[in-house]
Structures are given as C-alpha cells and as structure tokens.
PDB file of N, CA and C in Angstrom:
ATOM      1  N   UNK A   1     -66.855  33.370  36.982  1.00  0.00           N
ATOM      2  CA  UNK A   1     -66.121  34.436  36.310  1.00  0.00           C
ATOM      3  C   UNK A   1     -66.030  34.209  34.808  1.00  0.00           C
ATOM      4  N   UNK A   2     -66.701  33.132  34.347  1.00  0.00           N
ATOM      5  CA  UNK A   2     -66.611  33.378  32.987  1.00  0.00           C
ATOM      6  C   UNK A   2     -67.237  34.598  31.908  1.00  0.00           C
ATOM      7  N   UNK A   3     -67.862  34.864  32.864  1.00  0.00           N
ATOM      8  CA  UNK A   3     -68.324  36.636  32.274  1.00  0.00           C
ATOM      9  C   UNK A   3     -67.563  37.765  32.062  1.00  0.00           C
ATOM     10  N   UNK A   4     -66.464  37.385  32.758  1.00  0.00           N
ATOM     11  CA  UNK A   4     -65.506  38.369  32.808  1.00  0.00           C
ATOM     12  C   UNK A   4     -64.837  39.047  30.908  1.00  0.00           C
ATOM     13  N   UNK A   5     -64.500  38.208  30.246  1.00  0.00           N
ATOM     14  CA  UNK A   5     -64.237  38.696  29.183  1.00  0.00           C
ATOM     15  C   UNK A   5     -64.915  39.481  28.449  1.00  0.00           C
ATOM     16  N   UNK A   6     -66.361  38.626  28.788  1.00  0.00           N
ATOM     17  CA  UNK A   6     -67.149  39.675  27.889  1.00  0.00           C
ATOM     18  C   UNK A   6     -67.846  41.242  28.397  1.00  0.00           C
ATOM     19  N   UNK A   7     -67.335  40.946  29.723  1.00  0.00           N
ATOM     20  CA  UNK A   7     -67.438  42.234  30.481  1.00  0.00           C
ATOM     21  C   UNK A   7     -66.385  43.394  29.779  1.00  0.00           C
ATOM     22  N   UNK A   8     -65.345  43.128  30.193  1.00  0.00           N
ATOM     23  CA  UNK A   8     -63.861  43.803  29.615  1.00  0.00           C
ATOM     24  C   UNK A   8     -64.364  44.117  28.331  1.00  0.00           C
ATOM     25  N   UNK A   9     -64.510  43.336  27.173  1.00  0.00           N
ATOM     26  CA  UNK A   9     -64.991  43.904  25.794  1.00  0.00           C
ATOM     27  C   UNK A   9     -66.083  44.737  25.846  1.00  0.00           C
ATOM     28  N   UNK A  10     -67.003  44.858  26.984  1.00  0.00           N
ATOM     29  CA  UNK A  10     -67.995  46.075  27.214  1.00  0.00           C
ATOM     30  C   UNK A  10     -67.546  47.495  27.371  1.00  0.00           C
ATOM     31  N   UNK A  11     -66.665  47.246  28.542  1.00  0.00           N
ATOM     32  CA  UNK A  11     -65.846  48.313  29.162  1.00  0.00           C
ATOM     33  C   UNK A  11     -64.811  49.107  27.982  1.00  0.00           C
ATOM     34  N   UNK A  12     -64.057  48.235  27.546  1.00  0.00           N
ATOM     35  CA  UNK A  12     -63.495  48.671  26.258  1.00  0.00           C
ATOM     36  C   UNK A  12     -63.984  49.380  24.847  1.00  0.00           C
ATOM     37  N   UNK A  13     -65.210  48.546  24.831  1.00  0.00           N
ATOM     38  CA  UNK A  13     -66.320  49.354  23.711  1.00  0.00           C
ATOM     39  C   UNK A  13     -66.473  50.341  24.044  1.00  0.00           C
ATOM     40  N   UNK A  14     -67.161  50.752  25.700  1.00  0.00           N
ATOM     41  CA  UNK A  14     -67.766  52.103  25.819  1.00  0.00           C
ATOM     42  C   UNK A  14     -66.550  53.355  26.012  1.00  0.00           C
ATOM     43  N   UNK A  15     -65.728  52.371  26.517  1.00  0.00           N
ATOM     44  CA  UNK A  15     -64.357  53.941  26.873  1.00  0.00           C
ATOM     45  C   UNK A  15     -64.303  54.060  25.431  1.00  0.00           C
ATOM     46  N   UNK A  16     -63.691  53.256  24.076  1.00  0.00           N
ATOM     47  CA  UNK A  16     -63.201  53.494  23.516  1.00  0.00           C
ATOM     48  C   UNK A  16     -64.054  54.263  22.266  1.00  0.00           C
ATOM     49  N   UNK A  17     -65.332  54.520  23.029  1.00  0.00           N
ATOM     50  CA  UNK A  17     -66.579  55.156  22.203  1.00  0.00           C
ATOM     51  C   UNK A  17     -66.518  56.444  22.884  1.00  0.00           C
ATOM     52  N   UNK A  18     -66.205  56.683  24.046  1.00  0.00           N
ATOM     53  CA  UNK A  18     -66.160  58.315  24.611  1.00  0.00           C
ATOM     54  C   UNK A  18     -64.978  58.619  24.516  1.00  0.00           C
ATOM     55  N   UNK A  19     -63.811  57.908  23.759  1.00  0.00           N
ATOM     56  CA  UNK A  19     -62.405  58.485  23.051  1.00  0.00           C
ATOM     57  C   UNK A  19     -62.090  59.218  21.746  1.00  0.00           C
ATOM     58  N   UNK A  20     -63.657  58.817  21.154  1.00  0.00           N
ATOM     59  CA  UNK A  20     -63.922  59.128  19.856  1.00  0.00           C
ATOM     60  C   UNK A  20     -64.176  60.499  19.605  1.00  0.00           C
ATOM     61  N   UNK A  21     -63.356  61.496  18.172  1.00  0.00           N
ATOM     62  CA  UNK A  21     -63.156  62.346  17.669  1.00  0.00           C
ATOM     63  C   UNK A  21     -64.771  63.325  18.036  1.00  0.00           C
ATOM     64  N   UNK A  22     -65.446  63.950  18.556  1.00  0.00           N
ATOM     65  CA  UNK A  22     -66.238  64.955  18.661  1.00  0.00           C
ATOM     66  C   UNK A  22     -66.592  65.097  17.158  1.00  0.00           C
ATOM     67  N   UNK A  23     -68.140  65.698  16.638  1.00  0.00           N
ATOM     68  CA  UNK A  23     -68.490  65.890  15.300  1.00  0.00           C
ATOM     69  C   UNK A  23     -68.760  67.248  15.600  1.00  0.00           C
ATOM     70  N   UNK A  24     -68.581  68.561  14.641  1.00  0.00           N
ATOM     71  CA  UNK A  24     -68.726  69.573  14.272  1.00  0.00           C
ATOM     72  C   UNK A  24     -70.025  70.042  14.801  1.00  0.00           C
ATOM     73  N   UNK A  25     -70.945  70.793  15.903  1.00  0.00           N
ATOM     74  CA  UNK A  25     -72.029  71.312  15.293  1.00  0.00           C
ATOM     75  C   UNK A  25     -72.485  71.130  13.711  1.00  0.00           C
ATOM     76  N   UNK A  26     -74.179  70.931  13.655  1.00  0.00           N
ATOM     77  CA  UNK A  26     -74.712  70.496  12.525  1.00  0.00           C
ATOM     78  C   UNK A  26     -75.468  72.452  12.291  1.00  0.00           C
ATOM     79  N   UNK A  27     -75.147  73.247  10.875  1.00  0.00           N
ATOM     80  CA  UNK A  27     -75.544  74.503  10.704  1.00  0.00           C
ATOM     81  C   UNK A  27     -77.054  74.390  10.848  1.00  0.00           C
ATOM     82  N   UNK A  28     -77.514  75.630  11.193  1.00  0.00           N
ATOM     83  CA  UNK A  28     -79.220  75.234  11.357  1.00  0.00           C
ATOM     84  C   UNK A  28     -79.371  76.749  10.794  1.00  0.00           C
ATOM     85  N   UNK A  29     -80.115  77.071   9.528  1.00  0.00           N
ATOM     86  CA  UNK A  29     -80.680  78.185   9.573  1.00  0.00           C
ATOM     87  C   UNK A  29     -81.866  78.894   9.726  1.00  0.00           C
ATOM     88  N   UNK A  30     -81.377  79.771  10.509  1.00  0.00           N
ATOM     89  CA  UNK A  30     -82.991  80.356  11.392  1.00  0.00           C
ATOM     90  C   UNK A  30     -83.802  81.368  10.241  1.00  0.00           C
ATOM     91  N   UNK A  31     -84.843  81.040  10.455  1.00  0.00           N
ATOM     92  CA  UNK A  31     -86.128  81.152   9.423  1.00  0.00           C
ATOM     93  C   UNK A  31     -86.430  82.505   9.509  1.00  0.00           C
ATOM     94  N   UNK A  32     -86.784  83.203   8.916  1.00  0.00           N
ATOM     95  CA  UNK A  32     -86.921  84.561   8.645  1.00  0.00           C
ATOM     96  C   UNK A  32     -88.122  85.365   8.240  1.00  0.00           C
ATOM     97  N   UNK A  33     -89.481  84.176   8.643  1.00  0.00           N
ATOM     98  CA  UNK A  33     -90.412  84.277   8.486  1.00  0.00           C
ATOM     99  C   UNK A  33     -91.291  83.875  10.113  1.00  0.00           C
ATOM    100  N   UNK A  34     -92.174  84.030  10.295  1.00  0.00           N
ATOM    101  CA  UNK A  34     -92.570  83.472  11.322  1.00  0.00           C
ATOM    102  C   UNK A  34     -93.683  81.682  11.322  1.00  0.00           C
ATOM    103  N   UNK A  35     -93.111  81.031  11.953  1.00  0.00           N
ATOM    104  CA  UNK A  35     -93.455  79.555  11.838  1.00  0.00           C
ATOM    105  C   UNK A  35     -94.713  79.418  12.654  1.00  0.00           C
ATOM    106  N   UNK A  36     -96.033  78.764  11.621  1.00  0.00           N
ATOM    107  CA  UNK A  36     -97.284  78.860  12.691  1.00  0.00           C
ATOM    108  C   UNK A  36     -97.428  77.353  12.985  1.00  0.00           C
ATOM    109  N   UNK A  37     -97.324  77.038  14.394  1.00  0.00           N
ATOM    110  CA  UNK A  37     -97.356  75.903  14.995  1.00  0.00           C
ATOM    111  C   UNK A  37     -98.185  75.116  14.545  1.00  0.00           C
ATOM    112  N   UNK A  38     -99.414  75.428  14.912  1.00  0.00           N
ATOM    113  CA  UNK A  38    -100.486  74.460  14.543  1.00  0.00           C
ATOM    114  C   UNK A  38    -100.473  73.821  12.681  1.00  0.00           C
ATOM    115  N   UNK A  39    -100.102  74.512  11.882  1.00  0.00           N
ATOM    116  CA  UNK A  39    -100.062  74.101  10.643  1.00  0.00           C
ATOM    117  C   UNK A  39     -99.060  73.682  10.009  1.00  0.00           C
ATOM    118  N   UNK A  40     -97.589  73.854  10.469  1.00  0.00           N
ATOM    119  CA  UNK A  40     -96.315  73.510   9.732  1.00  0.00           C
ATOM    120  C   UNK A  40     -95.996  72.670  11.300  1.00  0.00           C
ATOM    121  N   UNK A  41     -95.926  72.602  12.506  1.00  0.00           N
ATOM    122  CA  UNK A  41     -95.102  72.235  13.413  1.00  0.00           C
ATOM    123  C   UNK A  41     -95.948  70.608  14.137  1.00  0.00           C
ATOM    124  N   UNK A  42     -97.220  71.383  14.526  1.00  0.00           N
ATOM    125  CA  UNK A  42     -97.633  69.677  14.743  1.00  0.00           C
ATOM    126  C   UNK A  42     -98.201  68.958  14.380  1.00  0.00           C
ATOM    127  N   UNK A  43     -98.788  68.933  12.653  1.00  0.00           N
ATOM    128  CA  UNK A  43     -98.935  67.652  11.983  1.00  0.00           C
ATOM    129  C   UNK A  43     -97.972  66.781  11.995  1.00  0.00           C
ATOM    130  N   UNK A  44     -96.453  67.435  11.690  1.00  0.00           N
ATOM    131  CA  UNK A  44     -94.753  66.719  11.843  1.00  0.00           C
ATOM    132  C   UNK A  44     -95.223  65.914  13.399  1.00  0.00           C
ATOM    133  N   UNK A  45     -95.074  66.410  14.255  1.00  0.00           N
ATOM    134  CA  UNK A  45     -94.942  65.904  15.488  1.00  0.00           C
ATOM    135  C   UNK A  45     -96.289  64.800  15.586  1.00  0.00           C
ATOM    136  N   UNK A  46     -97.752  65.022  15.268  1.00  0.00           N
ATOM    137  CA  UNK A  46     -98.548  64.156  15.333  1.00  0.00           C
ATOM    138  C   UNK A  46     -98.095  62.995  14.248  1.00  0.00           C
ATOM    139  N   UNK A  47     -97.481  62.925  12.881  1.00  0.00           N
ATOM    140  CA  UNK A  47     -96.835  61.964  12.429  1.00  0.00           C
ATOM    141  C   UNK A  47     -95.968  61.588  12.718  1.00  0.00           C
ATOM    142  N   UNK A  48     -94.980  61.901  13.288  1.00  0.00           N
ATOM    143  CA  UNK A  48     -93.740  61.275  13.237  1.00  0.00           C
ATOM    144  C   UNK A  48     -93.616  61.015  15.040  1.00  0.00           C
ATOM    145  N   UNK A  49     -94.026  61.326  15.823  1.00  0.00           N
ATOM    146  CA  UNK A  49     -93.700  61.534  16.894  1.00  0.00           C
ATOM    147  C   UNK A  49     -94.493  60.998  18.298  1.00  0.00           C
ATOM    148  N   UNK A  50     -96.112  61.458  17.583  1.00  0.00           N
ATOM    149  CA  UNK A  50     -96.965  61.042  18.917  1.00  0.00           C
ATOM    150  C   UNK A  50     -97.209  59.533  18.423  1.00  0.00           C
ATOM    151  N   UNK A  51     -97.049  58.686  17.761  1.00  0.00           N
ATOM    152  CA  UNK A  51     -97.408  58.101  17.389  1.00  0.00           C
ATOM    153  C   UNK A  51     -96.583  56.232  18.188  1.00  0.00           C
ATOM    154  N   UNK A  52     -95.305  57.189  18.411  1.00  0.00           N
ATOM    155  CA  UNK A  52     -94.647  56.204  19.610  1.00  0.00           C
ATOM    156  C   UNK A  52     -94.673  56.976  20.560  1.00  0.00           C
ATOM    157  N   UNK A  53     -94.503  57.946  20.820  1.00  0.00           N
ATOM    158  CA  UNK A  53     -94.383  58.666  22.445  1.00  0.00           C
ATOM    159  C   UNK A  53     -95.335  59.435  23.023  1.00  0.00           C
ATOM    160  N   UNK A  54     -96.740  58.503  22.856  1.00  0.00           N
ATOM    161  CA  UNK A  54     -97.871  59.122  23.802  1.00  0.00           C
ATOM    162  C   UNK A  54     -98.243  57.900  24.354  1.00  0.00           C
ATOM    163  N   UNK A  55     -99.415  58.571  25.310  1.00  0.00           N
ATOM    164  CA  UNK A  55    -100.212  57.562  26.245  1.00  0.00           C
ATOM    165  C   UNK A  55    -100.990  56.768  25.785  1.00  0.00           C
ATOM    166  N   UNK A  56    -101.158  56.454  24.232  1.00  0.00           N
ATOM    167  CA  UNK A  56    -102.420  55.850  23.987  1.00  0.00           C
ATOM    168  C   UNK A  56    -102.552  54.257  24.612  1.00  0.00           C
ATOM    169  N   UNK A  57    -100.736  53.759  23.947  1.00  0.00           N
ATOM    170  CA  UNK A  57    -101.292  52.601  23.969  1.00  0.00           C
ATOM    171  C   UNK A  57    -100.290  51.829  25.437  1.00  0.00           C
ATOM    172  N   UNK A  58    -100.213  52.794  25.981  1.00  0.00           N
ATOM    173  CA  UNK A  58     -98.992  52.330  27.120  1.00  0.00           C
ATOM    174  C   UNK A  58     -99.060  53.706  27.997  1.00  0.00           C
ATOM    175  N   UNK A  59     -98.902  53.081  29.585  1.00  0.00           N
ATOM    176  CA  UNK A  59     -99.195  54.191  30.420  1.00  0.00           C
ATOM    177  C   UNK A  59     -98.121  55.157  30.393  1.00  0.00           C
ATOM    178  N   UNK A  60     -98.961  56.724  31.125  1.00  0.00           N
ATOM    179  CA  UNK A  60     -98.036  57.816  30.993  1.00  0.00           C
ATOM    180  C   UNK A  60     -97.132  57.836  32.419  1.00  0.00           C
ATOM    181  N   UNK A  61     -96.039  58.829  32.585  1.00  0.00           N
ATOM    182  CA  UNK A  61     -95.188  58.783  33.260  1.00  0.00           C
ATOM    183  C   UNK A  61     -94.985  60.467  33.494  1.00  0.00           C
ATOM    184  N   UNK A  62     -95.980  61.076  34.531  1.00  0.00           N
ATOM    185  CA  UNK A  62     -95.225  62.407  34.899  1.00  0.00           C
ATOM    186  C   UNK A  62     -94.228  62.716  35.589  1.00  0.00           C
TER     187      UNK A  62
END
C-alpha cells in the first residue's frame, strides 16, 4: 500500500481538474467567400497534420 498516497494525489488532481471554471466558447467567423479545399485546406492538413497522423511510418487502424 505504499502507492496509496500517490494514488489519492491522482484522484484529487483529476476531480479537482473537472471542478474547474468552464472557458467561454472560442468566436469563429464564418467566411463569406467560398473555401477551395484542395488549395487553402489540405496543404494545412498535409503540413501540419499528415505528417504525425498517417500510415506511413506506423500501422493504420480502421
């Protein structure tokens, strides 16, 4: 049982993290033009994105 304390300071961290004050919705304003995927949407996503969360270098998961 010497785990026990540091258990309790777990338990305490996480309640006292879902006790915590709620943040505001973040404003998002919707675009008023029409957004063309292939040229503004997934170069972003092929940089920033596929680059950890594809199959290249580690198997996929359907």
């Amino acid at each position: 049982m010497r785990h026990a304390p540091i258990l309790a300071l777990i338990m305490v961290t996480i309640i006292a993290g879902c006790a915590m004050k709620t943040l505001p919705p973040v404003p998002v304003k919707i675009p008023t033009r029409t957004i063309e995927y292939m040229k503004e949407v997934k170069p972003i996503l092929d940089k920033r994105c596929v680059v950890c969360h594809s199959c290249y270098n580690s198997p996929c998961h359907s």
